[in-house]
Every structure is written in structure tokens, then in C-alpha cells.
C-alpha atoms as a PDB file:
ATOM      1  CA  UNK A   1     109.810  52.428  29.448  1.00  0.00           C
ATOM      2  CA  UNK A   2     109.300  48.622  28.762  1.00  0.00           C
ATOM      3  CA  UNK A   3     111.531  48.078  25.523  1.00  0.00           C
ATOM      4  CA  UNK A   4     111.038  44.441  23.958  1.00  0.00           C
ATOM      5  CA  UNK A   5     112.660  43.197  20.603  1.00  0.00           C
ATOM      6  CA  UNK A   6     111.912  41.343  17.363  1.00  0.00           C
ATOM      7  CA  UNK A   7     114.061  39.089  15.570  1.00  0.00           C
ATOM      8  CA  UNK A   8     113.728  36.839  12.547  1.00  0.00           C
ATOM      9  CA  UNK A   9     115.361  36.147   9.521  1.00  0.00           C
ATOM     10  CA  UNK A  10     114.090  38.725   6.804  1.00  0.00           C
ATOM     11  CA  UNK A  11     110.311  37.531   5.721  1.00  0.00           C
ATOM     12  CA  UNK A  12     109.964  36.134   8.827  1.00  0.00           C
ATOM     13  CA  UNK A  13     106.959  38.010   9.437  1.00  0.00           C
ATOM     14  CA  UNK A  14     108.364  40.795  12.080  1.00  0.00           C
ATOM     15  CA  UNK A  15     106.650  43.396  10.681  1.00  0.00           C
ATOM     16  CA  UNK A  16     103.280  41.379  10.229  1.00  0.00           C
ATOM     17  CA  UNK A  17     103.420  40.424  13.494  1.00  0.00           C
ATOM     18  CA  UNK A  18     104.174  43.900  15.053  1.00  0.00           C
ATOM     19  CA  UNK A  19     101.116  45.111  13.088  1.00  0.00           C
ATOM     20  CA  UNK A  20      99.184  42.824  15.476  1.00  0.00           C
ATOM     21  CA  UNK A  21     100.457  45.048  18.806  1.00  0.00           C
ATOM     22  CA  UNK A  22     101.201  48.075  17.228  1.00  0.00           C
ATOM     23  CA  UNK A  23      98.622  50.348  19.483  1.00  0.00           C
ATOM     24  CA  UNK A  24     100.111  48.873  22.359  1.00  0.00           C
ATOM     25  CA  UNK A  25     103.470  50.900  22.104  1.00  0.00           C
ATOM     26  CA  UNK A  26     105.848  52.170  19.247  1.00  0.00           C
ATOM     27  CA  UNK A  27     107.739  50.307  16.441  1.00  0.00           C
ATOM     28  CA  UNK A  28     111.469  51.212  15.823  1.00  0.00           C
ATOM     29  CA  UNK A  29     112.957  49.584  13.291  1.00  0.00           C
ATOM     30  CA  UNK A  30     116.663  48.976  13.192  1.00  0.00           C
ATOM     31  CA  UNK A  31     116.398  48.596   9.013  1.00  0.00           C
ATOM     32  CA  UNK A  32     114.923  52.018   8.904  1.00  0.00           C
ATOM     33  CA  UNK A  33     118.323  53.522  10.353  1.00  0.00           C
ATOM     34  CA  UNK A  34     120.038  52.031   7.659  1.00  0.00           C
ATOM     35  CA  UNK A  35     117.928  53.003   5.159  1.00  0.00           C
ATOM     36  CA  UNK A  36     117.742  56.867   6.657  1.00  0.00           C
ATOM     37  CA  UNK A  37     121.582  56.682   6.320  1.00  0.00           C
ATOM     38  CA  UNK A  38     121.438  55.751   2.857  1.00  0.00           C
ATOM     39  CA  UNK A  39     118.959  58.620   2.170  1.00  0.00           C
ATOM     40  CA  UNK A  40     120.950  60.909   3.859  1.00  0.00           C
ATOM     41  CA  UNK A  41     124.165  59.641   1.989  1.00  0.00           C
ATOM     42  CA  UNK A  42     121.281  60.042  -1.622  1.00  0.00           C
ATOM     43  CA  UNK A  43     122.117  56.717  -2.179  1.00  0.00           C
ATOM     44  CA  UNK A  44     119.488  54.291  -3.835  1.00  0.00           C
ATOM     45  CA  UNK A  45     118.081  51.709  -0.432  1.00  0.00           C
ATOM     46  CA  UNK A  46     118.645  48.643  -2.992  1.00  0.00           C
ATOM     47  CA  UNK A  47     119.368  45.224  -0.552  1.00  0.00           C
ATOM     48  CA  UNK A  48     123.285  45.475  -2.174  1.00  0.00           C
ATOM     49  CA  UNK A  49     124.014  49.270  -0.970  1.00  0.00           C
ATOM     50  CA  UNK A  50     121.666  48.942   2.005  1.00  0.00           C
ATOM     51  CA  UNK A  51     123.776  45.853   2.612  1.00  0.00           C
ATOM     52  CA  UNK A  52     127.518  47.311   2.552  1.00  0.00           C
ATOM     53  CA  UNK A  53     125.908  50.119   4.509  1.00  0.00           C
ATOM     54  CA  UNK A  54     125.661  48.103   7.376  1.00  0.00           C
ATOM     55  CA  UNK A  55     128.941  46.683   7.069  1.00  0.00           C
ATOM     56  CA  UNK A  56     130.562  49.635   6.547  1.00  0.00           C
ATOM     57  CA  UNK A  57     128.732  51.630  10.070  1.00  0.00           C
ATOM     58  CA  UNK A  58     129.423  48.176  12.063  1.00  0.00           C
ATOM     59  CA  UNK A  59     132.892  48.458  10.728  1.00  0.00           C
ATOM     60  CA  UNK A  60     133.452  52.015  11.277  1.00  0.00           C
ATOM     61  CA  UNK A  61     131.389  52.341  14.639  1.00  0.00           C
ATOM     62  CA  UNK A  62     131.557  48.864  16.041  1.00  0.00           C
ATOM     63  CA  UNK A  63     128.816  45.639  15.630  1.00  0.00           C
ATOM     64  CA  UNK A  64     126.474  47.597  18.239  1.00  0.00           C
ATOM     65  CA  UNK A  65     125.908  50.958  16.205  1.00  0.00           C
ATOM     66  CA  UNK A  66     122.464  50.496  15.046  1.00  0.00           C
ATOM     67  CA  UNK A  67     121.102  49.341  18.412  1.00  0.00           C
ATOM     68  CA  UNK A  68     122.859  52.507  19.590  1.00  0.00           C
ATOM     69  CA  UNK A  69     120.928  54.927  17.206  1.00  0.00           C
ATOM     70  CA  UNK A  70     117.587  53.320  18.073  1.00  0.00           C
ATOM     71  CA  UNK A  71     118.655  53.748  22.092  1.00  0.00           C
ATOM     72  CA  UNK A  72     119.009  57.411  21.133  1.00  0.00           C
ATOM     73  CA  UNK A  73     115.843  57.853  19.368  1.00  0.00           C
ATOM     74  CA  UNK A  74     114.115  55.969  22.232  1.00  0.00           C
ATOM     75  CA  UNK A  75     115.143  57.492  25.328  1.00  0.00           C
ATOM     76  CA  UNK A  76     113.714  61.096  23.322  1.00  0.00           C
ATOM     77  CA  UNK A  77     110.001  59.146  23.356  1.00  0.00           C
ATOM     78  CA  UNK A  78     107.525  59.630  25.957  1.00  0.00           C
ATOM     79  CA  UNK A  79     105.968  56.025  25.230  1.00  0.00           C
ATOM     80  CA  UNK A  80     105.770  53.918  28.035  1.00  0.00           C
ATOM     81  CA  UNK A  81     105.828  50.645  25.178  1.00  0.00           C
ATOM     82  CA  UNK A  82     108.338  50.117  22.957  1.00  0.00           C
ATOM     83  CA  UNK A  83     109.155  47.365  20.006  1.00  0.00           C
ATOM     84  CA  UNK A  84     112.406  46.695  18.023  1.00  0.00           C
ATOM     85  CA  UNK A  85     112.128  45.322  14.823  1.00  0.00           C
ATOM     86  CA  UNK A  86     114.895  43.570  13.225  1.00  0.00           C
ATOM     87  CA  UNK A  87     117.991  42.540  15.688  1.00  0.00           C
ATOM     88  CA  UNK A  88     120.852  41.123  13.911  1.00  0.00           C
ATOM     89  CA  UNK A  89     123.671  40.679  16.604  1.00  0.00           C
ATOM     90  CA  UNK A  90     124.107  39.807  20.110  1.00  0.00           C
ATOM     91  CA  UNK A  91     126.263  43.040  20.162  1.00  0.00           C
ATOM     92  CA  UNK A  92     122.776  44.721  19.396  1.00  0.00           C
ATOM     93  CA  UNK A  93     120.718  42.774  22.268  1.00  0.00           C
ATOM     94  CA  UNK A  94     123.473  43.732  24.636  1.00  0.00           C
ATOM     95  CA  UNK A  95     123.270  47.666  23.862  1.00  0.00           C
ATOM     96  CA  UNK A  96     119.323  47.143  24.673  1.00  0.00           C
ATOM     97  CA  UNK A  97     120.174  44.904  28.136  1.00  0.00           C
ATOM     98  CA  UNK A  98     122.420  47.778  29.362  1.00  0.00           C
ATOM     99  CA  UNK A  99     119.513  50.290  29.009  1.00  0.00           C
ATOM    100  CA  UNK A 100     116.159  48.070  29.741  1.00  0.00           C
ATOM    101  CA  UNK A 101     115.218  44.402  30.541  1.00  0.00           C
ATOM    102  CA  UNK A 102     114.564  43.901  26.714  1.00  0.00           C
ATOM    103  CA  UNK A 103     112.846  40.081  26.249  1.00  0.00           C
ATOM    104  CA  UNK A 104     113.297  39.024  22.908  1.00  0.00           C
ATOM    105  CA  UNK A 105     110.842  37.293  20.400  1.00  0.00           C
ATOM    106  CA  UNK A 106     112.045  35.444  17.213  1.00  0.00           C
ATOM    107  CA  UNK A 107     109.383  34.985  14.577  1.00  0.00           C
ATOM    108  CA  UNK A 108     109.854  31.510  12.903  1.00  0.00           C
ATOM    109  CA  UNK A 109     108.682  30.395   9.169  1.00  0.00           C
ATOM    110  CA  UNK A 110     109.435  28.353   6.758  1.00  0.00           C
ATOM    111  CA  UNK A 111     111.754  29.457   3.906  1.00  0.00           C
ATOM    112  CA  UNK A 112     109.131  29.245   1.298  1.00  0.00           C
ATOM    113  CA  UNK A 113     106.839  30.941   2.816  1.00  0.00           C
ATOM    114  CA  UNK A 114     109.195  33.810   3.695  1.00  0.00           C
ATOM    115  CA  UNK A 115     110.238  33.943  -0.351  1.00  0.00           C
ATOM    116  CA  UNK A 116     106.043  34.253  -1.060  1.00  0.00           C
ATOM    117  CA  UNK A 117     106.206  37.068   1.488  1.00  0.00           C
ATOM    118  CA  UNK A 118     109.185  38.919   0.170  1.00  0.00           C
ATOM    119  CA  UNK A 119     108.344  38.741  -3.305  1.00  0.00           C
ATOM    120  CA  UNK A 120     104.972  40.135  -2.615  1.00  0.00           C
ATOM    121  CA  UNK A 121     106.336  43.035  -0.581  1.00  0.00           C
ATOM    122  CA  UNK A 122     108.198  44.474  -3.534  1.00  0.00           C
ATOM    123  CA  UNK A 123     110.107  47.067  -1.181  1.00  0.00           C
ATOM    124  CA  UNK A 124     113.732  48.314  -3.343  1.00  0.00           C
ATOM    125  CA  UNK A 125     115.644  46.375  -0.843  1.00  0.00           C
ATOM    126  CA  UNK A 126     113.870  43.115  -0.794  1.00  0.00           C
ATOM    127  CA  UNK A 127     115.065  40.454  -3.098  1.00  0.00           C
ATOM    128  CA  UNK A 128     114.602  38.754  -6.869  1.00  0.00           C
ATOM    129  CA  UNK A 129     115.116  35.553  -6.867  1.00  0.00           C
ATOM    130  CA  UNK A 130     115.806  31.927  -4.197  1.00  0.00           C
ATOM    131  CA  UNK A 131     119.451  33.177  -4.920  1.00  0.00           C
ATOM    132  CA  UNK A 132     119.023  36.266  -3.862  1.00  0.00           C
ATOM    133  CA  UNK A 133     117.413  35.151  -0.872  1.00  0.00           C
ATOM    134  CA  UNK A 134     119.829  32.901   0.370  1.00  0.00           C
ATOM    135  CA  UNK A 135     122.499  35.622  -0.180  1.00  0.00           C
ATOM    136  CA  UNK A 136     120.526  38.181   2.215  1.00  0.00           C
ATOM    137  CA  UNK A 137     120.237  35.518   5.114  1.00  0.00           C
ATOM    138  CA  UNK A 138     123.730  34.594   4.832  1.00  0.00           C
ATOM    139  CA  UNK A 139     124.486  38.445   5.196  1.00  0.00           C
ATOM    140  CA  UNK A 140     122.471  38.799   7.793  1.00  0.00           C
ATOM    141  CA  UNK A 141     123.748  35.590   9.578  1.00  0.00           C
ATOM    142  CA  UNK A 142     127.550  36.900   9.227  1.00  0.00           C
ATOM    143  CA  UNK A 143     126.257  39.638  11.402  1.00  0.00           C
ATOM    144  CA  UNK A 144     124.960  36.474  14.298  1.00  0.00           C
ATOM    145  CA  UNK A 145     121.496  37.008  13.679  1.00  0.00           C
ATOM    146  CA  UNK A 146     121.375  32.863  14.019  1.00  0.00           C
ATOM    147  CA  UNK A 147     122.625  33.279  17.814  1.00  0.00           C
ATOM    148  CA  UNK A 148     120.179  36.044  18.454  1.00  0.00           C
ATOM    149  CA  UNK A 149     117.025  33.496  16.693  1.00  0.00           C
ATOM    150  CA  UNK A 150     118.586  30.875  19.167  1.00  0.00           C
ATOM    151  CA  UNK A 151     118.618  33.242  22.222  1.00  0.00           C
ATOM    152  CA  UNK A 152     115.620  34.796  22.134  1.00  0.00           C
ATOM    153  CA  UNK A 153     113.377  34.242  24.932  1.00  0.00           C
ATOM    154  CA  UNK A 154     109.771  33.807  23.080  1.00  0.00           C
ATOM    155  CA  UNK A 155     109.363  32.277  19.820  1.00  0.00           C
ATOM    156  CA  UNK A 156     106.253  32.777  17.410  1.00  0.00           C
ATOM    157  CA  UNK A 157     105.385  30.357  15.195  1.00  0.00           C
ATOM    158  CA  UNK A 158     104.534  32.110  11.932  1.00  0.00           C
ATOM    159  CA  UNK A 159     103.274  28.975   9.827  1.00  0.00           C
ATOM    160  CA  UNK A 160      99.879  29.243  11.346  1.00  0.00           C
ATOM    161  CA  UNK A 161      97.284  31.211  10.288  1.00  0.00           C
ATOM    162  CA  UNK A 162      97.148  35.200  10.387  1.00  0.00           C
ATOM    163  CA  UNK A 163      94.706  35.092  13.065  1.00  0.00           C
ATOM    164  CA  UNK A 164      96.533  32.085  15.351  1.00  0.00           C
ATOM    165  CA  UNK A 165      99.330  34.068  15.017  1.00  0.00           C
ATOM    166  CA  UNK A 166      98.050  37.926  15.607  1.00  0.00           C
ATOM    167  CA  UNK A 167      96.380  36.085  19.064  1.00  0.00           C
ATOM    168  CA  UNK A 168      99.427  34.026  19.950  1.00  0.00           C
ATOM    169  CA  UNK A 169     101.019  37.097  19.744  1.00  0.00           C
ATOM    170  CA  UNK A 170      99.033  39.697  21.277  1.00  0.00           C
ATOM    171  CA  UNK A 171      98.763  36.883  23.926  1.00  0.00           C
ATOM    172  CA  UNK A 172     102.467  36.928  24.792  1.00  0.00           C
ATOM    173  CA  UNK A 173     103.054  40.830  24.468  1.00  0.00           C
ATOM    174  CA  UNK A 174     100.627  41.366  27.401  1.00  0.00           C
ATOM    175  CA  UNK A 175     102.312  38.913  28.985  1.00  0.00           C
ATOM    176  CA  UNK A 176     105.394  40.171  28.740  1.00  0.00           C
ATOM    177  CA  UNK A 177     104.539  43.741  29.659  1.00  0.00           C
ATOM    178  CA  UNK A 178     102.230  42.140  32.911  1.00  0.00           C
ATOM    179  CA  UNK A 179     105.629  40.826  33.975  1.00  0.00           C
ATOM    180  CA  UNK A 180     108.343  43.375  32.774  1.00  0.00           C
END
């Protein structure tokens, strides 16, 4: 199993890019635990109780919980491909470097441009306002997400155009998997 992982602030473009690869091997995203808590807990996935969520397993279960539910779920797939979507911690890359080789990419954009996309995307968790924004990264930086951006080992530039970017990145996955 070849396991490789996305980071980027939310907006970024993760799940954009990810679209771009996504018959070479299967997504798992880390938000989607969170958010399959909160359904299982029949609590509304808004960004605030989707938010304390996360605290609350990290704080309960330790900073690498997450990546440890996604190990689980992966080690029960037959795919020989697999992509994580949405590190937040180096706690998280670690659980992922004790089971696989696990490069990581960070998809980089320009705040703007992130606000356009997650205002457009209208999912219950993303949010309202430049405020609201700025809130979520600084939640999500709390957790180190900046470290794991700055520690990745591929970056994509998501400023370019849809199609730069879907063949910059298809580029770089086969690549990566060439050379896992």
C-alpha cells in the first residue's frame, strides 16, 4: 500500500486537487472522521461543534487520534493507492510514518482565493464571513497544521489555473508512486 498525504489550510484546494488523481487510488479524509463522530454523537457538523469535536477526541485520545482512525480504516482496504486529505499535526504525519513512507503535499493559495472557494462550497461546516475565516485557520493552526504546510515534502501551487494545476499535480503523484 503506497499511502501519501494532503495538507493545506482549509480552501486550499485539497479536495480540488485530489479530484485530479482520484482514479489513481482512494481518498480518506481525516474531516470526514470528525464529522462521522458528530453524526454518530446526532450532533449538527456546523465548523463550531465540528471544531470542539476535534479538540475534545485530541484531548481525550491524544493529538494523533484522527490519523489513527484513518490507519484503521486503511489497513481494512485492498487498494494498492491511497490519499489523505486534510493533516493538521505533526502528531498525525508521525502515526502515518510509523505505518508507510507517507510523502506529503501542501496545496498553497492565496487567502482570497481560498474565501471565493469556501463561500462557494456552502458545506454546514464551512464559514460566513473573513472573520470567520481567520478564526478556522487559527484553529486549525493551534493544532500545528503551519509546521505540517512547512514540512511537507511537495508543494502545489494552487493560484494557477485548474488545468496547470490538475497536470502539475497528476505530474507529481506518478512521480511519487514511480519512486515510493
Amino acid at each position: 500500500m503506497k499511502v501519501i498525504g494532503f495538507c493545506g489550510l482549509p480552501g486550499s484546494g485539497k479536495t480540488s486537487v485530489l479530484k485530479t488523481i482520484k482514479e489513481i487510488g482512494i481518498i480518506i479524509t481525516m474531516g470526514d472522521v470528525i464529522r462521522n463522530e458528530a453524526k454518530l454523537r446526532n450532533i449538527t457538523p456546523s465548523d463550531d461543534n465540528l471544531g470542539k469535536i476535534a479538540l475534545e477526541l485530541r484531548k481525550n485520545y491524544g493529538p494523533g487520534i484522527i490519523a489513527e482512525r484513518c490507519v484503521d480504516l486503511i489497513k481494512k482496504l485492498k487498494n494498492e493507492v491511497c490519499f489523505i486529505d486534510g493533516l493538521r499535526s505533526l502528531a498525525e504525519v508521525k502515526v502515518f510514518r510509523k505505518n508507510w513512507k507517507f510523502p506529503l503535499i501542501a496545496t498553497i493559495v492565496d487567502e482570497n482565493i481560498r474565501y471565493e472557494r469556501l463561500s462557494k462550497r456552502k458545506r454546514p461546516d464551512d464559514p460566513n464571513s473573513l472573520r470567520d475565516i481567520r478564526e478556522r485557520d487559527q484553529r486549525e493552526i493551534k493544532f500545528g497544521l503551519n509546521e505540517v504546510i512547512e514540512n511537507a515534502n511537495y508543494k502545489i501551487n494552487n493560484n494557477l489555473s485548474e488545468a496547470e494545476v490538475q497536470q502539475e499535480t497528476r505530474a507529481l503523484i506518478l512521480k511519487i508512486i514511480e519512486n515510493y
